[in-house]
C-alpha atoms as a PDB file:
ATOM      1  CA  UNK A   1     -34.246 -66.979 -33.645  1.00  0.00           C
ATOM      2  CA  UNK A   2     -30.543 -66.082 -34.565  1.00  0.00           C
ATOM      3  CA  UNK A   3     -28.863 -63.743 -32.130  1.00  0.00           C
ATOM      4  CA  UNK A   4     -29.165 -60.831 -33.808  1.00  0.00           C
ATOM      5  CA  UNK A   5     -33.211 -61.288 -33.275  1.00  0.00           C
ATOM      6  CA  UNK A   6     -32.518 -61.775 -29.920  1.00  0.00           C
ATOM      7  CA  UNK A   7     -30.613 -58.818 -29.422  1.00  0.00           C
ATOM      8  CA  UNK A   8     -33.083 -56.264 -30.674  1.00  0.00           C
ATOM      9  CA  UNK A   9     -36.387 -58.361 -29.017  1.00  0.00           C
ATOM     10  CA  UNK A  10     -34.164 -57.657 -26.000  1.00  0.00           C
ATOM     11  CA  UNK A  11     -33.195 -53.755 -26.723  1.00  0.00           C
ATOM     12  CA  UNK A  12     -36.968 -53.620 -27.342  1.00  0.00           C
ATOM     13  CA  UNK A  13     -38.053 -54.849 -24.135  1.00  0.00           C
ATOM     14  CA  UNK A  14     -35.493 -53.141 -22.011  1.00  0.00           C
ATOM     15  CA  UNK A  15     -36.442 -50.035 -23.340  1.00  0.00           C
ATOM     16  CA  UNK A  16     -40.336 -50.516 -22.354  1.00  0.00           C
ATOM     17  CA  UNK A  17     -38.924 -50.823 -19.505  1.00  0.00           C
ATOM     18  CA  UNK A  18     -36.904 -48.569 -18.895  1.00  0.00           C
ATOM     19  CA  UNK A  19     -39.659 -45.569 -20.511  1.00  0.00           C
ATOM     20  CA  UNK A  20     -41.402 -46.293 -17.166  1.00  0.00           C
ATOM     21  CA  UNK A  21     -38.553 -44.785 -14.948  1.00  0.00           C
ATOM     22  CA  UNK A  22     -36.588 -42.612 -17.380  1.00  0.00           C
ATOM     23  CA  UNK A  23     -39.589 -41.514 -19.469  1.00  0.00           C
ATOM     24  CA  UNK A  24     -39.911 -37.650 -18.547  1.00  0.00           C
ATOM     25  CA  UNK A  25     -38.702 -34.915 -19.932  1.00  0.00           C
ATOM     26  CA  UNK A  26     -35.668 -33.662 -20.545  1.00  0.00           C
ATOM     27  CA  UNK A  27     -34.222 -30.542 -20.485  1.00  0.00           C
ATOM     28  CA  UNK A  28     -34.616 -28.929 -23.750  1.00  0.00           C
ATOM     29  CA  UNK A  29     -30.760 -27.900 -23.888  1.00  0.00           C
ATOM     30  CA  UNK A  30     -29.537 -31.426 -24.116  1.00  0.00           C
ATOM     31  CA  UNK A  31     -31.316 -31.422 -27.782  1.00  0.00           C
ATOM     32  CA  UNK A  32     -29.930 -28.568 -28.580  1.00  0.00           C
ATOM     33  CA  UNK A  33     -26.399 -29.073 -27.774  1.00  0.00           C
ATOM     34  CA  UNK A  34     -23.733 -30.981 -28.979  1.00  0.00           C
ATOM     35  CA  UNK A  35     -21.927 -34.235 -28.189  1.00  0.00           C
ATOM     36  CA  UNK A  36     -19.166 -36.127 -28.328  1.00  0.00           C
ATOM     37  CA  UNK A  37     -19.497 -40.059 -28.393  1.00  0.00           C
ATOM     38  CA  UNK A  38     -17.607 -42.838 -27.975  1.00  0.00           C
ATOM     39  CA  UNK A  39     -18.767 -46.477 -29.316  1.00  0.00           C
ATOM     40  CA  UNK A  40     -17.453 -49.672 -28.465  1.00  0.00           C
ATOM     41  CA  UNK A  41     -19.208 -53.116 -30.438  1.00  0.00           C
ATOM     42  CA  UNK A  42     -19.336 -55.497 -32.422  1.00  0.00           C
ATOM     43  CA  UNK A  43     -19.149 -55.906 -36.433  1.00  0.00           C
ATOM     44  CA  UNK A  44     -19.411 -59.112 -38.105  1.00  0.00           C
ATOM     45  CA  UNK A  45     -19.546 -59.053 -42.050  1.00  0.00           C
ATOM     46  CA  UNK A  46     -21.133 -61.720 -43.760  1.00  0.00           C
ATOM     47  CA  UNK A  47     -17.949 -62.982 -45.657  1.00  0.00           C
ATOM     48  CA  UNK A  48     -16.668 -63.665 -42.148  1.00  0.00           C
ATOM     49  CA  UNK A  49     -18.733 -67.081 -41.997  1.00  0.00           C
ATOM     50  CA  UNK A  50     -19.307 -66.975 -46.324  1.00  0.00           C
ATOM     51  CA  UNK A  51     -15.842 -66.884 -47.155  1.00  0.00           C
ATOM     52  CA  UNK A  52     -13.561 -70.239 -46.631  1.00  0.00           C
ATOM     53  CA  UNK A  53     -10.614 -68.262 -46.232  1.00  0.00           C
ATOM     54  CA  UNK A  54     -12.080 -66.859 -42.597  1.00  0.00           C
ATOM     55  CA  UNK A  55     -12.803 -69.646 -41.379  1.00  0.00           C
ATOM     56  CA  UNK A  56     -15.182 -68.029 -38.709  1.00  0.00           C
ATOM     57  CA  UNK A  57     -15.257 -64.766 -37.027  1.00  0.00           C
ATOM     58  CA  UNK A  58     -13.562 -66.321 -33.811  1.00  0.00           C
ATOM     59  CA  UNK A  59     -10.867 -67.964 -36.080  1.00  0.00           C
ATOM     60  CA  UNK A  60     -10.509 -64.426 -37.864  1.00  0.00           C
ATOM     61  CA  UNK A  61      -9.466 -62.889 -34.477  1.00  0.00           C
ATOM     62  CA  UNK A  62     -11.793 -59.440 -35.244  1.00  0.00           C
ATOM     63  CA  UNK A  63     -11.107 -56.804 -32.738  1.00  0.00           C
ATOM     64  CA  UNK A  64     -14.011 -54.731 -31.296  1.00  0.00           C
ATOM     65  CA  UNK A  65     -15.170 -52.115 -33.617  1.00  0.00           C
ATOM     66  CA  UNK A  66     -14.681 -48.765 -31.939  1.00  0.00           C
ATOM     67  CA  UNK A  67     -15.276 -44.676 -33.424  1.00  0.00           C
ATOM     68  CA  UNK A  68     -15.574 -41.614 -32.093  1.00  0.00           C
ATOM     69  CA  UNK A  69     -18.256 -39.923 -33.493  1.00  0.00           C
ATOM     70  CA  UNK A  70     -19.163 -35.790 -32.879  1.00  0.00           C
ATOM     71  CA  UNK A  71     -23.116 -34.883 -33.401  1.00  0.00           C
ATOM     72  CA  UNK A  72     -24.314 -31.919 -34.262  1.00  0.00           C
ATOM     73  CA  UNK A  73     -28.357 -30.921 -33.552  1.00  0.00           C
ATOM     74  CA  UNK A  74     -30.075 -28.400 -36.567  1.00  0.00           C
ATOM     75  CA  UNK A  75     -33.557 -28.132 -35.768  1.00  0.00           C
ATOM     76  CA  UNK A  76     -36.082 -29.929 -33.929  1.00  0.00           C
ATOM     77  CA  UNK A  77     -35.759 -33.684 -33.934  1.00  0.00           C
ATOM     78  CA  UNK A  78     -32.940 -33.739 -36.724  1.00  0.00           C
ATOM     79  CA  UNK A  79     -28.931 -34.077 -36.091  1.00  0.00           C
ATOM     80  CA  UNK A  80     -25.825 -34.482 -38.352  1.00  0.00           C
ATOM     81  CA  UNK A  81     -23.168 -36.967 -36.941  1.00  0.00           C
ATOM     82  CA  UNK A  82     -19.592 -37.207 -38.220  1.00  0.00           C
ATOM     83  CA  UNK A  83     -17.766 -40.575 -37.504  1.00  0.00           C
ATOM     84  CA  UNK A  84     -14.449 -42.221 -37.742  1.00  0.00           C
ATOM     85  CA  UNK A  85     -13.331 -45.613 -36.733  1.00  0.00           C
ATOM     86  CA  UNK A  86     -11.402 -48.495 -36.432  1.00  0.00           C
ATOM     87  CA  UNK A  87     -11.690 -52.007 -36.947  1.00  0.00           C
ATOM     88  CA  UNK A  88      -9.230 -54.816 -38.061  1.00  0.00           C
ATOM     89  CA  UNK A  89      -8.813 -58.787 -38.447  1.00  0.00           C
ATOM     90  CA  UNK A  90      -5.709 -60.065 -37.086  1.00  0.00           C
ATOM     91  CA  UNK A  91      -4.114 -63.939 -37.535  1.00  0.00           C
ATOM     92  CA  UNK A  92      -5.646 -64.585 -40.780  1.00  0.00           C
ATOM     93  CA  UNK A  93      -3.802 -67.588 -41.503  1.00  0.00           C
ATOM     94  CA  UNK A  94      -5.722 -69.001 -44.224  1.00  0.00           C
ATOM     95  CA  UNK A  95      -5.097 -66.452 -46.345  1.00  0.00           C
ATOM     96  CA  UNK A  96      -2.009 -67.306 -47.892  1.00  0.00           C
ATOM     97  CA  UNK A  97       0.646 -63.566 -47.824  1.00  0.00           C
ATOM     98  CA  UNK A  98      -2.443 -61.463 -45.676  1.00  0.00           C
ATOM     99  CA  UNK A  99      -1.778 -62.273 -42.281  1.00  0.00           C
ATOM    100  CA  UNK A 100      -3.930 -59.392 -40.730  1.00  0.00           C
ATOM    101  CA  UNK A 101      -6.733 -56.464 -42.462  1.00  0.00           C
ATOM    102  CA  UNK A 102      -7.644 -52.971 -41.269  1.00  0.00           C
ATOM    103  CA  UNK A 103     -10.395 -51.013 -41.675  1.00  0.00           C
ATOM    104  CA  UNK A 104     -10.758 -47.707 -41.299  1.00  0.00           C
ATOM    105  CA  UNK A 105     -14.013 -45.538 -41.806  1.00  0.00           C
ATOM    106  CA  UNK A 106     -15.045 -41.897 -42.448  1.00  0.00           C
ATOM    107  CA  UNK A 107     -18.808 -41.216 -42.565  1.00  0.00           C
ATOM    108  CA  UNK A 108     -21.608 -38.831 -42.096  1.00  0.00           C
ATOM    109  CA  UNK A 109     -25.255 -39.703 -41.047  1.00  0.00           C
ATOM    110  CA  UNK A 110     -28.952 -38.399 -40.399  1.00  0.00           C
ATOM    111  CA  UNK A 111     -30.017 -39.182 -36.986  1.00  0.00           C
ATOM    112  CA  UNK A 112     -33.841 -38.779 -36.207  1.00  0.00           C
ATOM    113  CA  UNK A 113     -34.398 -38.308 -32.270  1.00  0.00           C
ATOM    114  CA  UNK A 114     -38.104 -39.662 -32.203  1.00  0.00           C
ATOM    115  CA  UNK A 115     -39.276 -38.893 -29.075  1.00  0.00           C
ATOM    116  CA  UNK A 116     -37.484 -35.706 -28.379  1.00  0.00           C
ATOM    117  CA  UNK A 117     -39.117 -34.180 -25.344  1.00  0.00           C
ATOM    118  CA  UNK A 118     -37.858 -37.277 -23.041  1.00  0.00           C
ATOM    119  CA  UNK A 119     -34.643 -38.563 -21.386  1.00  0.00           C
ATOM    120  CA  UNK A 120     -34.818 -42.045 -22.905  1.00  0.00           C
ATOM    121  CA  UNK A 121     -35.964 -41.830 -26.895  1.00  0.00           C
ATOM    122  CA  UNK A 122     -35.373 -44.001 -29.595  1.00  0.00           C
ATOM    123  CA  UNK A 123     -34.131 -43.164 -32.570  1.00  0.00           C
ATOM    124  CA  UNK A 124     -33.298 -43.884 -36.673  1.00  0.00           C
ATOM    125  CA  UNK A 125     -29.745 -43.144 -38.336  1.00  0.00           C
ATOM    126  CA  UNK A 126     -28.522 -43.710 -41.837  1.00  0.00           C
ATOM    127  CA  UNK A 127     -25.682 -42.018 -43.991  1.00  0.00           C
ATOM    128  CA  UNK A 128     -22.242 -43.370 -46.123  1.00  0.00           C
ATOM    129  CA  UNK A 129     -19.042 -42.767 -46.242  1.00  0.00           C
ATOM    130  CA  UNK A 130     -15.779 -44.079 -47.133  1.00  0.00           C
ATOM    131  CA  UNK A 131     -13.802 -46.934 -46.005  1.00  0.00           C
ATOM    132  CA  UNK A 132      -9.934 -47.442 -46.004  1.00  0.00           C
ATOM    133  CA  UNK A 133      -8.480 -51.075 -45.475  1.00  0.00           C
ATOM    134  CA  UNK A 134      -4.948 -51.807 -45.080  1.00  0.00           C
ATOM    135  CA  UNK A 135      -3.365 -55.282 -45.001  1.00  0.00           C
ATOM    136  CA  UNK A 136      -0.664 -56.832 -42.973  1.00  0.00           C
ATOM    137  CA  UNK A 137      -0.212 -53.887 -40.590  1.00  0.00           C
ATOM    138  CA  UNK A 138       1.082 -53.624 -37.112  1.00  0.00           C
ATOM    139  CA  UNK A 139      -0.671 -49.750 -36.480  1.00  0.00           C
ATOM    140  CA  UNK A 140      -3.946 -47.917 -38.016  1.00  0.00           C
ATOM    141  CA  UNK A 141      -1.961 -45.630 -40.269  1.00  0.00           C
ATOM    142  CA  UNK A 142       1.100 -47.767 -41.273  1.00  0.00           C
ATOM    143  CA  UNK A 143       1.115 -48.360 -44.769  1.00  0.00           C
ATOM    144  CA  UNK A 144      -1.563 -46.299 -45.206  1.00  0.00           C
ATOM    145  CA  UNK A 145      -0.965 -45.381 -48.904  1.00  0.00           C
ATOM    146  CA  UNK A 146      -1.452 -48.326 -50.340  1.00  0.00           C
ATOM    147  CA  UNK A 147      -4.782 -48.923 -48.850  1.00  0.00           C
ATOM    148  CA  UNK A 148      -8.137 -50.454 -50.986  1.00  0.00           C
ATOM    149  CA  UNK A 149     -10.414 -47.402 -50.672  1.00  0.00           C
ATOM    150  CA  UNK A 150     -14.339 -48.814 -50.479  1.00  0.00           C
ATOM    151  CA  UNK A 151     -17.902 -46.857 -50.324  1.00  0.00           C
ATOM    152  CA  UNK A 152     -20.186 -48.158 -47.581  1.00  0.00           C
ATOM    153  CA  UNK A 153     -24.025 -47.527 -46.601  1.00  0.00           C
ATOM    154  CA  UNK A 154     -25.674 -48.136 -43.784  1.00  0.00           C
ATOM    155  CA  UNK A 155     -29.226 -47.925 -42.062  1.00  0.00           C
ATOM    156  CA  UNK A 156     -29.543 -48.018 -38.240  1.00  0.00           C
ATOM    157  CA  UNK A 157     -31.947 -47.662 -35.216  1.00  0.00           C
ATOM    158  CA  UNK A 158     -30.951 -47.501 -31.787  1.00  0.00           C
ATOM    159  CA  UNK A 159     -31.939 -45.594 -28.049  1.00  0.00           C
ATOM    160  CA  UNK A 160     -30.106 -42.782 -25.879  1.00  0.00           C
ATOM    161  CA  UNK A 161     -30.750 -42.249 -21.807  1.00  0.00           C
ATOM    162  CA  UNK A 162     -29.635 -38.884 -20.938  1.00  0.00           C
ATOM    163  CA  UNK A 163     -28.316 -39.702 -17.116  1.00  0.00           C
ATOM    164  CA  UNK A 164     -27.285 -36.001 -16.591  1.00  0.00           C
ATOM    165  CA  UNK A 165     -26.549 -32.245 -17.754  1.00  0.00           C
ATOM    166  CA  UNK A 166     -23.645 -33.692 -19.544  1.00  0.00           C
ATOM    167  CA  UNK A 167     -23.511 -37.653 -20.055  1.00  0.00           C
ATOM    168  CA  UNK A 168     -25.652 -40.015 -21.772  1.00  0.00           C
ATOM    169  CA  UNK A 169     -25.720 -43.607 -22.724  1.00  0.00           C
ATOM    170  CA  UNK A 170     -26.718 -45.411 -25.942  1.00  0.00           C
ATOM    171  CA  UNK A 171     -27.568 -48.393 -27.971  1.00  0.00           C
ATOM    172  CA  UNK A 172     -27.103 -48.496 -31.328  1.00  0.00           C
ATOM    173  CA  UNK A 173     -28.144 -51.312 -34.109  1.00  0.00           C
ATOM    174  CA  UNK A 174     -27.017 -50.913 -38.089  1.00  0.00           C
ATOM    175  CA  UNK A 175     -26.085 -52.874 -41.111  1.00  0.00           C
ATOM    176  CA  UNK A 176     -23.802 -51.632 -43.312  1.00  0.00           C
ATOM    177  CA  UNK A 177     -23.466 -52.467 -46.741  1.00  0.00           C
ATOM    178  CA  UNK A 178     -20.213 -51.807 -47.869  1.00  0.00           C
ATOM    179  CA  UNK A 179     -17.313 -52.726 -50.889  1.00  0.00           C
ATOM    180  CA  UNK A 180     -13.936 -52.570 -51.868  1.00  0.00           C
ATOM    181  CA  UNK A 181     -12.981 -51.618 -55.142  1.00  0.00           C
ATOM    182  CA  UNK A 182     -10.090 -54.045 -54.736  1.00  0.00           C
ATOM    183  CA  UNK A 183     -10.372 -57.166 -53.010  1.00  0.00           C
ATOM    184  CA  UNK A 184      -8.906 -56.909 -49.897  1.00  0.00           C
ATOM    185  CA  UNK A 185      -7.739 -60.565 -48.136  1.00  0.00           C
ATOM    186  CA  UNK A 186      -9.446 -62.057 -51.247  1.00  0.00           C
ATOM    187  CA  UNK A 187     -12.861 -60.244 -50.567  1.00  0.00           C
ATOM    188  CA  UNK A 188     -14.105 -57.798 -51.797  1.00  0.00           C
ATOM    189  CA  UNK A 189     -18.226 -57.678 -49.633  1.00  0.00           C
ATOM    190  CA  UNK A 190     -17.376 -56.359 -46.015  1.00  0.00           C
ATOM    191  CA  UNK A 191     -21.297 -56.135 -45.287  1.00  0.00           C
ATOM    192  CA  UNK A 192     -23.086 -57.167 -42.079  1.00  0.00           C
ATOM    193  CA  UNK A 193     -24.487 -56.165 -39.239  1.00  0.00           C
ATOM    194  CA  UNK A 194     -22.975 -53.999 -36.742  1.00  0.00           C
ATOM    195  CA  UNK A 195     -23.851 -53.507 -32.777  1.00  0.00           C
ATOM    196  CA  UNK A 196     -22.183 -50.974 -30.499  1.00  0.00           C
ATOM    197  CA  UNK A 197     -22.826 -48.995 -27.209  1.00  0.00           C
ATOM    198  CA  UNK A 198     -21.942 -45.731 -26.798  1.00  0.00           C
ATOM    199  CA  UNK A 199     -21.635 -43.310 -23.778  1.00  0.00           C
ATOM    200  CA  UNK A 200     -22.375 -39.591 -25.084  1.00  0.00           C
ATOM    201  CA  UNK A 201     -20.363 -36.429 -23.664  1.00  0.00           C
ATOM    202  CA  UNK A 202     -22.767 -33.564 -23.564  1.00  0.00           C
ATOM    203  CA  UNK A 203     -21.323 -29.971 -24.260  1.00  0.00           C
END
């Protein structure tokens, strides 16, 4: 069992759990309001551990992935979420002239509360967008016009625990699939899974 497995046989459990205690209803206006969010986790692409030039994610020296993200309910169970983000690799020493990559994404998804009616519901996400990724920069933006420009796709589940009028707390599993249409460090694949938390300001 590889520790992505693990992860979700965990999520799964906690949030049988957790449906005991939290599992009543919630006020109606939190589903019909919208939020900010931030995330904070982790994104590992495949070509991380596939690609000789990485060495290994650790090697790589990824940073966290983090986005701000602002949802937006229409009707019933259904929202709209617009994301951005940021994400880089940083001493890449094998790869001879790169010595660091950025990545930064734009994207819109479907989000599918499934269990509306409580405080603590699960729920399925997927949209695209674009991708931006920058090499040998010191800042997000620097040199941003001569970033690769890449489409990516991604499918996701995840739970939120509304903890009051106005906060809320979340955990959120995806894989993205997502290209370059110019090799960036040598690579063009940035797929993998991605795992983040979020905390949810309620408006």
């Amino acid at each position: 069992m590889n520790r992505y497995t693990q992860f979700l046989s965990g999520c799964l459990i906690i949030f049988c759990f957790v449906n005991t205690a939290f599992g009543q209803p919630a006020q109606k206006s939190y589903h019909s309001r919208p939020s900010f969010s931030i995330s904070v986790g982790n994104w590992q692409p495949h070509s991380l551990n596939d690609e000789p030039r990485f060495d290994s994610f650790g090697a790589a020296g990824a940073t966290p992935f983090v986005s701000l993200s602002f949802l937006l309910p229409l009707r019933g169970g259904t929202n709209i979420c617009l994301s951005t983000g940021f994400w880089a690799l940083q001493d890449l020493d094998e790869v001879e002239t790169v010595h660091s990559l950025t990545l930064l994404p734009i994207s819109i998804d479907f989000k599918y509360i499934l269990v509306p009616e409580n405080r603590l519901t699960a729920y399925v996400q997927y949209g695209g967008g674009f991708y931006w990724g920058i090499e040998n920069v010191s800042s997000p933006l620097e040199n941003i016009n001569e970033a690769r420009t890449g489409i990516g796709v991604n499918l996701g589940a995840g739970f939120d625990l509304t903890l009051s009028h106005y906060l809320g707390f979340g955990v959120e599993f995806q894989y993205v699939y997502m290209v370059f249409d110019r090799p960036l460090g040598g690579v063009e694949d940035f797929s993998g899974p991605r795992i983040t938390g979020l905390i949810h300001f309620i408006l």
